[in-house]
N, C-alpha and C. Protein backbone atom coordinates (compact mmCIF):
# COMPACT_ATOMS: atom_id res chain seq x y z
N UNK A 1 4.35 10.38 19.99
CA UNK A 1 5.00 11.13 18.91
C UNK A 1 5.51 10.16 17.85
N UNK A 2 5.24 10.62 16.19
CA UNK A 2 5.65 9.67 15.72
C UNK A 2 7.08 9.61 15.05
N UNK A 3 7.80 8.19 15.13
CA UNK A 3 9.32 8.09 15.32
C UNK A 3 9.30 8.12 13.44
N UNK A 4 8.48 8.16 13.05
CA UNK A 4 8.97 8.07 11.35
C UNK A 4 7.31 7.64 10.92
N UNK A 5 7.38 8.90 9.41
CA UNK A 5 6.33 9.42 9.34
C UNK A 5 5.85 8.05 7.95
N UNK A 6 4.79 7.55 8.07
CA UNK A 6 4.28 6.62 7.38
C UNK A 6 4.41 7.25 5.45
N UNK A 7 4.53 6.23 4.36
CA UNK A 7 4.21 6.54 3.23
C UNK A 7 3.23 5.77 2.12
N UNK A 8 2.34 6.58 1.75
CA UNK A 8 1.32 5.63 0.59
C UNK A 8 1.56 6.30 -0.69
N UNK A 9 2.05 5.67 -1.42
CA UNK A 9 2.15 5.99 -2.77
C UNK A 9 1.17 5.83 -3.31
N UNK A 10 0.03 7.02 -3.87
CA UNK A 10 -0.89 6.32 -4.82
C UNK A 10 -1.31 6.49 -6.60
N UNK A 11 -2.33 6.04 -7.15
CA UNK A 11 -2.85 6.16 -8.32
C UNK A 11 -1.15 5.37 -9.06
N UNK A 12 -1.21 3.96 -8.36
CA UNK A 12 0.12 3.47 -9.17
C UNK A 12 -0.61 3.21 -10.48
N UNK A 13 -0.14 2.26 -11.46
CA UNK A 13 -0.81 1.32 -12.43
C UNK A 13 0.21 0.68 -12.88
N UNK A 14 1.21 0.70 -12.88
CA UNK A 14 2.69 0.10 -13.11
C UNK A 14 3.06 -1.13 -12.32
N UNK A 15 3.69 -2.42 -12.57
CA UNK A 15 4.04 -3.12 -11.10
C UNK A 15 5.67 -2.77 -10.77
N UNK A 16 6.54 -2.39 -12.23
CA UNK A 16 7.73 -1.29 -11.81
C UNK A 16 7.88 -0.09 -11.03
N UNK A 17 6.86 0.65 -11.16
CA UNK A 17 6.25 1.73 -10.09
C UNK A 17 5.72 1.31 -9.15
N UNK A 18 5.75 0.06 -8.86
CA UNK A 18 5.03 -0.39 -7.24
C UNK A 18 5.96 -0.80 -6.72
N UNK A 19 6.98 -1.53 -7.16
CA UNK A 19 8.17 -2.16 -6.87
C UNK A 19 9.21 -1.04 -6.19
N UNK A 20 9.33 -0.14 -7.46
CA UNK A 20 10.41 0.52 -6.71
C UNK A 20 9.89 1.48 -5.95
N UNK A 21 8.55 1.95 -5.29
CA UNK A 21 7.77 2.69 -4.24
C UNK A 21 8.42 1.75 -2.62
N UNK A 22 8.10 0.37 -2.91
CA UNK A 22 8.19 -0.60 -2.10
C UNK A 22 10.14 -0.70 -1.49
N UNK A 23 10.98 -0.33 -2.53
CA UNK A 23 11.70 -0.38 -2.25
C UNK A 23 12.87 0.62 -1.82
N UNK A 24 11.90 1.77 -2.13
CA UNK A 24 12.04 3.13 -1.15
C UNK A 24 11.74 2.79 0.34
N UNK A 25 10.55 2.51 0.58
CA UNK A 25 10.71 1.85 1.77
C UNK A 25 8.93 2.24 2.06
N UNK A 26 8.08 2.25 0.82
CA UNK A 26 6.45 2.52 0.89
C UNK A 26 6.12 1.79 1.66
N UNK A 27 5.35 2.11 2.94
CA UNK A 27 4.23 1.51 3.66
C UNK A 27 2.98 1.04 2.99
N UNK A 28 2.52 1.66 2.11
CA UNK A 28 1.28 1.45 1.28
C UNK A 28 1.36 1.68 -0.07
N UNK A 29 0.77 1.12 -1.11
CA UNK A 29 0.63 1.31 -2.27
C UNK A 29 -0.98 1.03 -2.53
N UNK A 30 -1.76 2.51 -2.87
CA UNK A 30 -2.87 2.86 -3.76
C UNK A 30 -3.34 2.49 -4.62
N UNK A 31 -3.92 1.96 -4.81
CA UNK A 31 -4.90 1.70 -6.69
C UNK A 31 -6.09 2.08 -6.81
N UNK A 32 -5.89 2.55 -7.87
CA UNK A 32 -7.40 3.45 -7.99
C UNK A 32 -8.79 2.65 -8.39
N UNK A 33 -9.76 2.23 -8.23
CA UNK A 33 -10.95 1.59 -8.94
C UNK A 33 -12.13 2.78 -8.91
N UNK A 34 -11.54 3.74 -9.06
CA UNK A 34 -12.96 4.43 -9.72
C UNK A 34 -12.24 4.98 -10.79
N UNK A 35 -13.38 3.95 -11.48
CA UNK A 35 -13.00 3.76 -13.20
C UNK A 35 -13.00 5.39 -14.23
N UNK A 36 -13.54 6.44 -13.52
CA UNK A 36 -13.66 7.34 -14.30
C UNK A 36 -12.33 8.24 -14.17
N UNK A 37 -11.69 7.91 -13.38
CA UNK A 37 -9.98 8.85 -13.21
C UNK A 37 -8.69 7.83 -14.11
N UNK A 38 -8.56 9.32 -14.24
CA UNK A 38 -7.13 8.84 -15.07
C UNK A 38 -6.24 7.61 -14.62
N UNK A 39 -6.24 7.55 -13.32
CA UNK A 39 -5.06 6.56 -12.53
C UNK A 39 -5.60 5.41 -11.70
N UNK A 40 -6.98 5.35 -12.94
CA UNK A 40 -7.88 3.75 -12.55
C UNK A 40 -7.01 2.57 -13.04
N UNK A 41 -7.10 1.22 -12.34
CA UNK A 41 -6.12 0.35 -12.67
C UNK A 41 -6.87 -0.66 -12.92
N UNK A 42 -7.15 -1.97 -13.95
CA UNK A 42 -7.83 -2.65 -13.96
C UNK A 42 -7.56 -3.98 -13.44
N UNK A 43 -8.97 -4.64 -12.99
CA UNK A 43 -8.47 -5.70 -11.97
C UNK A 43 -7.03 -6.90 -12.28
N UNK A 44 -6.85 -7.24 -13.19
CA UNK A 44 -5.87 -7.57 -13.98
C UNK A 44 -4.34 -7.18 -13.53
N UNK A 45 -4.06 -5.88 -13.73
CA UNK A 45 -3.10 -5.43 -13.22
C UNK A 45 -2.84 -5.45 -12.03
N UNK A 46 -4.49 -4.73 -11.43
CA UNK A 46 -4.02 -4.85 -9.70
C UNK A 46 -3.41 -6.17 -8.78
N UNK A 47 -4.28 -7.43 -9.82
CA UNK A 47 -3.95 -8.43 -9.41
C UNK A 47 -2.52 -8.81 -9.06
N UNK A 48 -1.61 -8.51 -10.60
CA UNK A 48 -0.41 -8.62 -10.59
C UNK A 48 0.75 -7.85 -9.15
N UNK A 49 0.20 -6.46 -9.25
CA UNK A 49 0.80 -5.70 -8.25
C UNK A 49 0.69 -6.08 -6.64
N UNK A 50 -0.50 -6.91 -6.46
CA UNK A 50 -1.09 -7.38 -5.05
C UNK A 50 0.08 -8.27 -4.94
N UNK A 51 -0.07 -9.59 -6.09
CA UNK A 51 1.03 -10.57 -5.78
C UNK A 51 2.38 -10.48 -5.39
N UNK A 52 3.03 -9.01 -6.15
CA UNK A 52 4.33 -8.85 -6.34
C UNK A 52 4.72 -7.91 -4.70
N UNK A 53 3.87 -7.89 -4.22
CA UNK A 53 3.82 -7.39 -2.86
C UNK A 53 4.84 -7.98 -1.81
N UNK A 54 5.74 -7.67 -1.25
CA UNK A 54 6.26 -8.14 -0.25
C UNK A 54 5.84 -8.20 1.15
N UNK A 55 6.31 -8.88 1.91
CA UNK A 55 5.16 -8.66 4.11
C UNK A 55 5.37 -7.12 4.13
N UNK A 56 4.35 -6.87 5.29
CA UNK A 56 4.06 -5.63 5.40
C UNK A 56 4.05 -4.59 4.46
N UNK A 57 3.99 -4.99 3.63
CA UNK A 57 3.30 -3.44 2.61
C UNK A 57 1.66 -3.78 2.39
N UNK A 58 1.36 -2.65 2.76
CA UNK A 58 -0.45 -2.76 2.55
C UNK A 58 -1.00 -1.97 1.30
N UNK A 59 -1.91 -3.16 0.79
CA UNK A 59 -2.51 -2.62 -0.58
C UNK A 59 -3.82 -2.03 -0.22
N UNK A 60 -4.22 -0.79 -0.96
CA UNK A 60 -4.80 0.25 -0.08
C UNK A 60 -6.05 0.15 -2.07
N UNK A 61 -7.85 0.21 -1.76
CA UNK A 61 -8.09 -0.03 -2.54
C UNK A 61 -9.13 1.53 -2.56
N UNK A 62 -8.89 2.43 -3.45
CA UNK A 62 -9.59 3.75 -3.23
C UNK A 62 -10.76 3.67 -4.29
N UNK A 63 -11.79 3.84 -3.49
CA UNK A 63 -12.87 3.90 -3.74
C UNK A 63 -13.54 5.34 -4.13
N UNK A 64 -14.78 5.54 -4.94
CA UNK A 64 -15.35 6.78 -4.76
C UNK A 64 -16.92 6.70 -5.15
N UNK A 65 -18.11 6.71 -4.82
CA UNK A 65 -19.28 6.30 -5.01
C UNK A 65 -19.48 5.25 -5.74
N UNK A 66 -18.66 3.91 -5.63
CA UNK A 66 -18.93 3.02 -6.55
C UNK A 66 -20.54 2.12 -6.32
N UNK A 67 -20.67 1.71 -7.14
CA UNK A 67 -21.86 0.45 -6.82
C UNK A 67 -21.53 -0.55 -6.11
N UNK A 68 -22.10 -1.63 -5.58
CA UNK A 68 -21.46 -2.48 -4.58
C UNK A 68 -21.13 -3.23 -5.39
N UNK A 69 -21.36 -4.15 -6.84
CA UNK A 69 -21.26 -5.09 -7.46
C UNK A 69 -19.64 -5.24 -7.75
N UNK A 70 -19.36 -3.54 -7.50
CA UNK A 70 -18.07 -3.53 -8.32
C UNK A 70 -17.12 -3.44 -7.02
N UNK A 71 -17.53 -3.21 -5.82
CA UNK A 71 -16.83 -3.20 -5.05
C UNK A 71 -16.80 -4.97 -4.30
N UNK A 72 -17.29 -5.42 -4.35
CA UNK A 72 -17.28 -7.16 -4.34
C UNK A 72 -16.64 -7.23 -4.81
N UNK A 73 -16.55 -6.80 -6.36
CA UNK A 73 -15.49 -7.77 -7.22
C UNK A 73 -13.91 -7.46 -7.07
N UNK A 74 -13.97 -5.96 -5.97
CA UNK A 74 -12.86 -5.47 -6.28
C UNK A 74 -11.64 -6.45 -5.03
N UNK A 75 -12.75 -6.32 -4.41
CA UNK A 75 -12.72 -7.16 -2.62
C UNK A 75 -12.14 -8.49 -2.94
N UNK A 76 -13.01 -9.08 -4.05
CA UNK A 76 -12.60 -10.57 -3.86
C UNK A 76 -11.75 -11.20 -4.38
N UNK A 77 -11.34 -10.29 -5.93
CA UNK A 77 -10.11 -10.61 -6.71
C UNK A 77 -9.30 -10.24 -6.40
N UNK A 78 -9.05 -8.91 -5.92
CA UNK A 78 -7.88 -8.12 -5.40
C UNK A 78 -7.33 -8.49 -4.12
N UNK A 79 -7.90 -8.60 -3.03
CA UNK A 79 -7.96 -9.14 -1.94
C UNK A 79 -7.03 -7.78 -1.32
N UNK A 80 -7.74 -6.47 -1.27
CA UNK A 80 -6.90 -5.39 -0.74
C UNK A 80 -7.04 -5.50 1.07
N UNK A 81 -6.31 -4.93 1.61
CA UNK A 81 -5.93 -5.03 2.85
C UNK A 81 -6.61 -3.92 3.31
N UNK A 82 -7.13 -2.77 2.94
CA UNK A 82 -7.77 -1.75 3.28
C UNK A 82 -8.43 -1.04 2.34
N UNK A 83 -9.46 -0.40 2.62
CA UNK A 83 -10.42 0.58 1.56
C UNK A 83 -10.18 1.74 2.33
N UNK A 84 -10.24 2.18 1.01
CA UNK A 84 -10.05 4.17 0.79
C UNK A 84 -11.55 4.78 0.32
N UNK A 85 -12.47 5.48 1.47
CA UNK A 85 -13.40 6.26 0.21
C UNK A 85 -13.32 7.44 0.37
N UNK A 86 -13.54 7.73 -0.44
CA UNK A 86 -13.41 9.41 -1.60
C UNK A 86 -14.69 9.52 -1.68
N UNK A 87 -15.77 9.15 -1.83
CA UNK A 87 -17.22 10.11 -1.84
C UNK A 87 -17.75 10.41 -0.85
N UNK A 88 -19.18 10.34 -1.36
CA UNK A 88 -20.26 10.82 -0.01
C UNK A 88 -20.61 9.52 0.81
N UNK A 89 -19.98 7.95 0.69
CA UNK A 89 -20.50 6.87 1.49
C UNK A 89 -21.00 6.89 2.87
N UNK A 90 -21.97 6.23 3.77
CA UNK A 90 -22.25 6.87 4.32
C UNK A 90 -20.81 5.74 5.54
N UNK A 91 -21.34 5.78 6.85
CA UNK A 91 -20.96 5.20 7.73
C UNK A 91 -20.97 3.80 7.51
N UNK A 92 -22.48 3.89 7.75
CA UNK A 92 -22.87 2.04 7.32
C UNK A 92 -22.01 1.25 6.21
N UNK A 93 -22.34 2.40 4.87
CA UNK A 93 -21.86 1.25 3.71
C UNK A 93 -19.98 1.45 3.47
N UNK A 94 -19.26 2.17 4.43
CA UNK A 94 -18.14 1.86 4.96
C UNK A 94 -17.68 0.66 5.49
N UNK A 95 -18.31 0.36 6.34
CA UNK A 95 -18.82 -0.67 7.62
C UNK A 95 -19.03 -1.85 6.89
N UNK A 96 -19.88 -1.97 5.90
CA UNK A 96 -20.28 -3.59 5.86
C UNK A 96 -19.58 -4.00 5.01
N UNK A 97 -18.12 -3.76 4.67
CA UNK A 97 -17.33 -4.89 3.99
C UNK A 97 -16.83 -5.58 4.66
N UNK A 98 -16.79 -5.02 5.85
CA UNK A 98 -16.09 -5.56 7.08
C UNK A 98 -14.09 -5.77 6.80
N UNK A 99 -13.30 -4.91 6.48
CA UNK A 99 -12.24 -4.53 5.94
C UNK A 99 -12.01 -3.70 6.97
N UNK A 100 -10.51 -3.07 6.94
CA UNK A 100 -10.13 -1.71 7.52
C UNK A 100 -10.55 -0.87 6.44
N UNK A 101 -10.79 0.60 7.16
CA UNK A 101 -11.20 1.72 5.91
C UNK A 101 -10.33 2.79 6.62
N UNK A 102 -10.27 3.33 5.27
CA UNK A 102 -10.14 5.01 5.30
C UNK A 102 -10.92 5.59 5.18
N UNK A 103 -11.15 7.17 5.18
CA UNK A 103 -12.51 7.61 5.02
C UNK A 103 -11.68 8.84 4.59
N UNK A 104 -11.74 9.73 3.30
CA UNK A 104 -10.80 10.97 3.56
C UNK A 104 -11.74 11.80 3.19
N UNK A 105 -11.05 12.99 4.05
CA UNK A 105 -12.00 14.45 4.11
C UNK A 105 -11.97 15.41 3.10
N UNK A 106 -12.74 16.17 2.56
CA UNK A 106 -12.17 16.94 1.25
C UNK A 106 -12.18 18.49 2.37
N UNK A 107 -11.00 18.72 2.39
CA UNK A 107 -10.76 19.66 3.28
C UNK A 107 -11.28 21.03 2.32
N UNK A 108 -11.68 21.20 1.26
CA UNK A 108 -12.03 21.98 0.09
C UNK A 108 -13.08 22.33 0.08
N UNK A 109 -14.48 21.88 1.00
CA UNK A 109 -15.80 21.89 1.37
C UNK A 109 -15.86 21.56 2.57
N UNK A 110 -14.93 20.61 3.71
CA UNK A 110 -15.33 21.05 4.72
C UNK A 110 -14.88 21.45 6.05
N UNK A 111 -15.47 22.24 6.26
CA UNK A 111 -15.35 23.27 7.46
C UNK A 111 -14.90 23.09 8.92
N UNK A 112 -15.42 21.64 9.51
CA UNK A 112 -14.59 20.99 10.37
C UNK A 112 -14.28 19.62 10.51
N UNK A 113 -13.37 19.21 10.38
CA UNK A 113 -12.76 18.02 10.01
C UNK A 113 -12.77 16.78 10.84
N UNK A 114 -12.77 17.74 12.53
CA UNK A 114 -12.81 16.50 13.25
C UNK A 114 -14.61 16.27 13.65
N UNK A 115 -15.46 16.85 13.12
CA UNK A 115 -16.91 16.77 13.45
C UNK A 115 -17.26 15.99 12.40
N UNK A 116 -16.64 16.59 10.93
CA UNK A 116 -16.98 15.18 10.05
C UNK A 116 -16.30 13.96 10.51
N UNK A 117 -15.23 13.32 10.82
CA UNK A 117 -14.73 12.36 11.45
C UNK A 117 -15.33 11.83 12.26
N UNK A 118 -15.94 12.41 12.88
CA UNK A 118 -16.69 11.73 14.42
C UNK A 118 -18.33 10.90 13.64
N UNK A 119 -18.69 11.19 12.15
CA UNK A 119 -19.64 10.27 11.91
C UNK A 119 -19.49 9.44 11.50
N UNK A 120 -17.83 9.03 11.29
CA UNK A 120 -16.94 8.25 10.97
C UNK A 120 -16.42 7.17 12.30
N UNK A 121 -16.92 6.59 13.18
CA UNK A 121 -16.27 6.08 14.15
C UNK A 121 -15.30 4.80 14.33
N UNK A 122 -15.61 4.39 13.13
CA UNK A 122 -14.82 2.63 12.54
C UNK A 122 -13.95 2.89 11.56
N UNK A 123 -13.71 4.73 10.92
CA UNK A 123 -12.33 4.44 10.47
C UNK A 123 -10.90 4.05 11.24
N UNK A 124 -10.60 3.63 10.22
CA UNK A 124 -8.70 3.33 10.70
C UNK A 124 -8.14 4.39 11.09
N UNK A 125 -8.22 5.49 9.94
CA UNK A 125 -8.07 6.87 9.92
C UNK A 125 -8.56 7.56 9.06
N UNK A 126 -8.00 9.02 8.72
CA UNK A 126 -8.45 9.70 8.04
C UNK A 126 -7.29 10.64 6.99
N UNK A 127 -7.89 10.43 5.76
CA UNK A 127 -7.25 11.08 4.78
C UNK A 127 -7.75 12.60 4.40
N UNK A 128 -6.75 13.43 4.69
CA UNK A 128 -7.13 15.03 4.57
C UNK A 128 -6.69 15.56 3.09
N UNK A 129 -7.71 15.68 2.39
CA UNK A 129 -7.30 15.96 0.81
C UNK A 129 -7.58 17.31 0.59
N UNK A 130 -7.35 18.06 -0.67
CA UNK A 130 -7.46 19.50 -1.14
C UNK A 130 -8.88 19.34 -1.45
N UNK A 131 -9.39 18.37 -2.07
CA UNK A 131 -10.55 18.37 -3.15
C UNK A 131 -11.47 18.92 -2.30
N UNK A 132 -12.59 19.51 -2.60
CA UNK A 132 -14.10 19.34 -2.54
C UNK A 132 -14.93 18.53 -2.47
N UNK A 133 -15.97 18.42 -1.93
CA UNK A 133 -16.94 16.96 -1.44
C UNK A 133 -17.32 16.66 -3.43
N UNK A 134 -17.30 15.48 -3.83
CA UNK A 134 -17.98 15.19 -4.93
C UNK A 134 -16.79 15.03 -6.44
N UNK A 135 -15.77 15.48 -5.68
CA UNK A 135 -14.68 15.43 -7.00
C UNK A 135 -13.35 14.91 -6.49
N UNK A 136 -13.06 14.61 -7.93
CA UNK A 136 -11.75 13.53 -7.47
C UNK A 136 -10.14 14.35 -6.71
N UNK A 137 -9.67 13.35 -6.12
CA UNK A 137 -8.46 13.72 -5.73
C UNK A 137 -6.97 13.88 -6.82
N UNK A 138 -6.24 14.19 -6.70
CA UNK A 138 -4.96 13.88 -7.59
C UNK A 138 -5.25 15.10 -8.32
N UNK A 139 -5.60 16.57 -7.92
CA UNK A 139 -5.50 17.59 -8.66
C UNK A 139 -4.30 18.53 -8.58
N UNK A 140 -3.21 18.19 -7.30
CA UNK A 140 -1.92 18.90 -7.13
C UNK A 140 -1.96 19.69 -6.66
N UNK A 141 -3.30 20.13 -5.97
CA UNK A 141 -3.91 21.69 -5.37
C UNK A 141 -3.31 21.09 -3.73
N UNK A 142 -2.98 22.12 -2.45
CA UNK A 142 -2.83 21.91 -1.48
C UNK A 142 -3.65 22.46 -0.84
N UNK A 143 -3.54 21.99 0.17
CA UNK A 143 -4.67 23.18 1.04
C UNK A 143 -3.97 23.30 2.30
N UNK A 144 -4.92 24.72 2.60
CA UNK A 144 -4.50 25.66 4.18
C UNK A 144 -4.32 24.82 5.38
N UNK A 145 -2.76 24.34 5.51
CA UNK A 145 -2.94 23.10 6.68
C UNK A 145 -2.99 23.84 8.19
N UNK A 146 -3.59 24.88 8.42
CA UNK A 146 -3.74 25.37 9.23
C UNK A 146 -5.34 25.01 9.71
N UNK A 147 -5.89 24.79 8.76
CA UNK A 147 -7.10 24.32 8.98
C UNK A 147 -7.07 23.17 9.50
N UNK A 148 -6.29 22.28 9.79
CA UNK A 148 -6.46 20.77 10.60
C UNK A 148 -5.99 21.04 12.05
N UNK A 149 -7.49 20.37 13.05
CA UNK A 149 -7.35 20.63 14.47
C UNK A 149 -6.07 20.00 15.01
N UNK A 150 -5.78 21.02 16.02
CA UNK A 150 -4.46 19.99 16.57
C UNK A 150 -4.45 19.29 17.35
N UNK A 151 -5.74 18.93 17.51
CA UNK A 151 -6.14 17.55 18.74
C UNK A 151 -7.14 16.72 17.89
N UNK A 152 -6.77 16.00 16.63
CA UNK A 152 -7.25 15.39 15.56
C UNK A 152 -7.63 14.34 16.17
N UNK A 153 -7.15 13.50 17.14
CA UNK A 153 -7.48 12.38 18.25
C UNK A 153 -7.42 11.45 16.75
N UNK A 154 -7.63 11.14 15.46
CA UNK A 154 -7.55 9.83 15.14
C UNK A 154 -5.88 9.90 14.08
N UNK A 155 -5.67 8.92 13.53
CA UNK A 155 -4.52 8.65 12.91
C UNK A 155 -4.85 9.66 11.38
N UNK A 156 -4.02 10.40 11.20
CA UNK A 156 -4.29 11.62 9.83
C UNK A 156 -3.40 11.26 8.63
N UNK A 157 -3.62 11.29 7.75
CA UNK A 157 -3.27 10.65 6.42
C UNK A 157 -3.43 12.36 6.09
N UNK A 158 -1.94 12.95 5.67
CA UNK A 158 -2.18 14.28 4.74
C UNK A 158 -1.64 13.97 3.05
N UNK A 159 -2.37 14.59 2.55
CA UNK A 159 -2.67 14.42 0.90
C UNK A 159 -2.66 15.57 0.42
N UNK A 160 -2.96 15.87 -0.96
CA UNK A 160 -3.65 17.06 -1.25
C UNK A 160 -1.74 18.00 -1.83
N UNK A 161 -1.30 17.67 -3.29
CA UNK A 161 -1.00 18.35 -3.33
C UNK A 161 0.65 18.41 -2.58
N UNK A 162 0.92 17.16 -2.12
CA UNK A 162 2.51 17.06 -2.06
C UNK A 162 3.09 16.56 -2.92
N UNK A 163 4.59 16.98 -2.74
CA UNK A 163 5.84 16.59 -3.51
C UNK A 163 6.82 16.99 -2.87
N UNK A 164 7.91 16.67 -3.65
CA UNK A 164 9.45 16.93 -3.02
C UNK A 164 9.34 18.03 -2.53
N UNK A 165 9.13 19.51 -3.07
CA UNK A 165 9.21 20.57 -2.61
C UNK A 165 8.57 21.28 -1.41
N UNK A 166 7.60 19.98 -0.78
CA UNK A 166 7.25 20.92 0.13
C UNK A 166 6.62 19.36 1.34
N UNK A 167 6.77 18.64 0.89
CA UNK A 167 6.43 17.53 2.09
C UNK A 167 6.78 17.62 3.18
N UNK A 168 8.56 18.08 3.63
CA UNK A 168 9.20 18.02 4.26
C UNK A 168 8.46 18.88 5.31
N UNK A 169 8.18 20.58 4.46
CA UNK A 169 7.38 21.73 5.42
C UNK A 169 6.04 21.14 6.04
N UNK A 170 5.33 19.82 5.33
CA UNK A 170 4.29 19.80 5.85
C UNK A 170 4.44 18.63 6.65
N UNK A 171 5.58 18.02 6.78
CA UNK A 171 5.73 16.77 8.09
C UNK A 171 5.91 17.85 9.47
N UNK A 172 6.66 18.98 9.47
CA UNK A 172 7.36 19.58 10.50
C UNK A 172 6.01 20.15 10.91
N UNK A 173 5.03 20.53 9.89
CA UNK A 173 3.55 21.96 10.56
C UNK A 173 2.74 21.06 11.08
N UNK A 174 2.51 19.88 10.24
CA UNK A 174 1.18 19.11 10.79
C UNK A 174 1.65 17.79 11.74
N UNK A 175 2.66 17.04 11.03
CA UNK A 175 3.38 15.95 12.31
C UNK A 175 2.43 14.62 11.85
N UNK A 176 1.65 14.62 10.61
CA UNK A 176 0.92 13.71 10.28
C UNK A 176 1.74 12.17 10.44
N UNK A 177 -0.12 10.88 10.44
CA UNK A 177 0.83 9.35 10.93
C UNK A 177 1.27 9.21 9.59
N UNK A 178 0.84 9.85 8.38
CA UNK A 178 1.44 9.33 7.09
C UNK A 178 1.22 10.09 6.21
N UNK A 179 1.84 10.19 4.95
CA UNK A 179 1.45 11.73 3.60
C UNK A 179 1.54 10.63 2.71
N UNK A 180 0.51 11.26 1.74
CA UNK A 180 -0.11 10.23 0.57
C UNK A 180 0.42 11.27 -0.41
N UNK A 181 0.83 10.51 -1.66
CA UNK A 181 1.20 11.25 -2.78
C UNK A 181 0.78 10.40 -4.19
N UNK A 182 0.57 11.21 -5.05
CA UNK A 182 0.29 10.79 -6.51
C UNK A 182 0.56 11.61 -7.46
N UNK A 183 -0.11 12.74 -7.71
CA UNK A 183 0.43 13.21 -8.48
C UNK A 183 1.66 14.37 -8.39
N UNK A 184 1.93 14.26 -7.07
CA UNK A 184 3.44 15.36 -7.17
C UNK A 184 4.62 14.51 -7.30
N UNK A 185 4.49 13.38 -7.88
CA UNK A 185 5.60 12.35 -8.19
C UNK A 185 5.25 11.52 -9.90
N UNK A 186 4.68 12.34 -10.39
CA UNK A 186 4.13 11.79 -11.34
C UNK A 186 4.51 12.15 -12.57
N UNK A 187 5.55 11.17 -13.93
CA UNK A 187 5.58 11.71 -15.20
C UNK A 187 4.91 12.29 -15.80
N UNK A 188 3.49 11.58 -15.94
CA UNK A 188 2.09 11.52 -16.20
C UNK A 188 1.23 11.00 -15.50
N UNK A 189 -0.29 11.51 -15.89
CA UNK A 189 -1.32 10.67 -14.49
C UNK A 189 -1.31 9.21 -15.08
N UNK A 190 -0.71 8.47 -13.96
CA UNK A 190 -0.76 7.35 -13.31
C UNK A 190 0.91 6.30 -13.37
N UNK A 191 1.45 7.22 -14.31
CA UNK A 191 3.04 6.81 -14.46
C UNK A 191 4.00 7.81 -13.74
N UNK A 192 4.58 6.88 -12.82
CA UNK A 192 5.72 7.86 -11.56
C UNK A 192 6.79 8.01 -11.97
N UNK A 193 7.48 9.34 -11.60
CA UNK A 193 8.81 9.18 -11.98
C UNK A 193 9.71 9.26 -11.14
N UNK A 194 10.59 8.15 -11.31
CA UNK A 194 11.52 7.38 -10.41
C UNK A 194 12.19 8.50 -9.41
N UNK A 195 12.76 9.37 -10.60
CA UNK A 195 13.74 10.69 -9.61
C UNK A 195 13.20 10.94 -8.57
N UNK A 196 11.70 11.41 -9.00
CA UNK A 196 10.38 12.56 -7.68
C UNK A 196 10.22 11.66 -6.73
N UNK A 197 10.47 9.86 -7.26
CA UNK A 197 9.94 9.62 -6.25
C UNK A 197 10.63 9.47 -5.31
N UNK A 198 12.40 9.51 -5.38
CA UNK A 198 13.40 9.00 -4.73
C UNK A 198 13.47 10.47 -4.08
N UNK A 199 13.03 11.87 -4.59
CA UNK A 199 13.80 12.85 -4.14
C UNK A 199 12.35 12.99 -2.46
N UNK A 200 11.24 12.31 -2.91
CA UNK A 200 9.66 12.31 -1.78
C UNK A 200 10.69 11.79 -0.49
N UNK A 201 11.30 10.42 -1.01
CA UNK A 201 11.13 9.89 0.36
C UNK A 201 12.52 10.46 0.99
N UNK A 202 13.61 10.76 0.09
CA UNK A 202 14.54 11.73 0.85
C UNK A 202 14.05 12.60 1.47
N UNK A 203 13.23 13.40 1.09
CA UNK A 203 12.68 14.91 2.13
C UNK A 203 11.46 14.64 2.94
N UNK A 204 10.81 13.41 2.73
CA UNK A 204 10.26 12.73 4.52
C UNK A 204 11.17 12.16 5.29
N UNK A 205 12.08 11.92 5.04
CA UNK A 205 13.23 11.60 5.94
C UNK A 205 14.07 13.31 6.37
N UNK A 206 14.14 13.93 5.85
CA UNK A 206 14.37 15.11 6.44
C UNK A 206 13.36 15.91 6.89
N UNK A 207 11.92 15.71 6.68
CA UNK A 207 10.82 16.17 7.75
C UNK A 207 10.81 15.45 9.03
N UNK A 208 11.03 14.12 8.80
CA UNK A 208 11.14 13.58 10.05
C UNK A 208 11.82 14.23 10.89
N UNK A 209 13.39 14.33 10.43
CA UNK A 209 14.59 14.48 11.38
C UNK A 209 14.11 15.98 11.89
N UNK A 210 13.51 17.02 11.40
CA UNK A 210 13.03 18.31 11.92
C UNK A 210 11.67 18.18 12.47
N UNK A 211 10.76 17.46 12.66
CA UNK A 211 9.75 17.58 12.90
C UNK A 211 9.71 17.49 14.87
């Protein structure tokens, strides 16, 4: 059972917004490199934010059908601690960065979550999003968490559509190892605002204490 529920802040682009995520008490901080979303960060910045990193916070690098050229470059300058993919990648080209991965599910297209997972066998875990197979995440939409098995057997990353107002309900229903957030803490896409984000990790600390 878990004693306190993990946090990834993502689609940062700020290193003030990474800082004070980090000093809420973020387990992970997100950056986006698929260049076609709003809350893409360029290597430059990410760089900065990697450095300003303190031990144990893991920089988490989200991917979504990129080319490999760009995912090398993202690998070698950035030097992220884990990959995130968001498309259709298959197993293999998960696999050969040889990194920890995520792999997240678009609970929005599919139908069973732990059968897609299982062609997944070398994720870390798994990220359960609102989206649909083929489109991006960070739309604020939630989805039916009734739909996630309750014998998920791997580590569950829930997404899709949290914020202050309702994280708390979804630490207590689902009991997830961690809830990813971006845009329900967000001024604008890719700039956080401080309040949402202070009021997130207050009410995972009160999902915890009820869960």
């Amino acid at each position: 059972m878990n004693s306190r529920t993990r946090v990834k802040i993502c689609g940062l682009t700020r290193i003030d917004d990474a800082m004070h995520a980090v000093g809420l008490g973020a387990d992970a901080i997100g950056l986006v490199f698929h260049q076609p979303s709003p809350r893409s960060i360029d290597i430059e910045s990410a760089i900065k934010i990697r450095k300003a990193m303190p031990p144990f916070v893991t920089i988490t690098a989200l991917l979504m059908n990129e080319n490999e050229d760009w995912i090398e470059r993202v690998i070698k300058q950035v030097q992220p601690d884990c990959l995130q993919f968001h498309g259709n990648e298959a197993s293999a080209s998960c696999n050969r960065w040889e990194l920890p991965y995520i792999k997240a599910i678009p609970m929005g297209s599919v139908g069973d979550a732990k059968a897609y997972a299982s062609s997944y066998p070398e994720a870390q875990g798994f990220l359960l999003d609102s989206n649909v197979a083929g489109r991006q995440g960070g739309s604020g939409d939630t989805f039916d968490w009734s739909q996630i098995p309750s014998s998920f057997g791997s580590p569950l990353l829930l997404a899709g559509g949290l914020n202050p107002g309702n994280v708390a309900e979804a630490i207590v229903q689902v009991k997830p190892w961690a809830v990813d957030v971006s845009s329900g803490i967000e001024a604008s896409k890719g700039i956080k605002d401080k309040d949402l984000m202070n009021q997130f990790f207050s009410e995972v600390k009160r999902g915890d204490a009820h869960a």
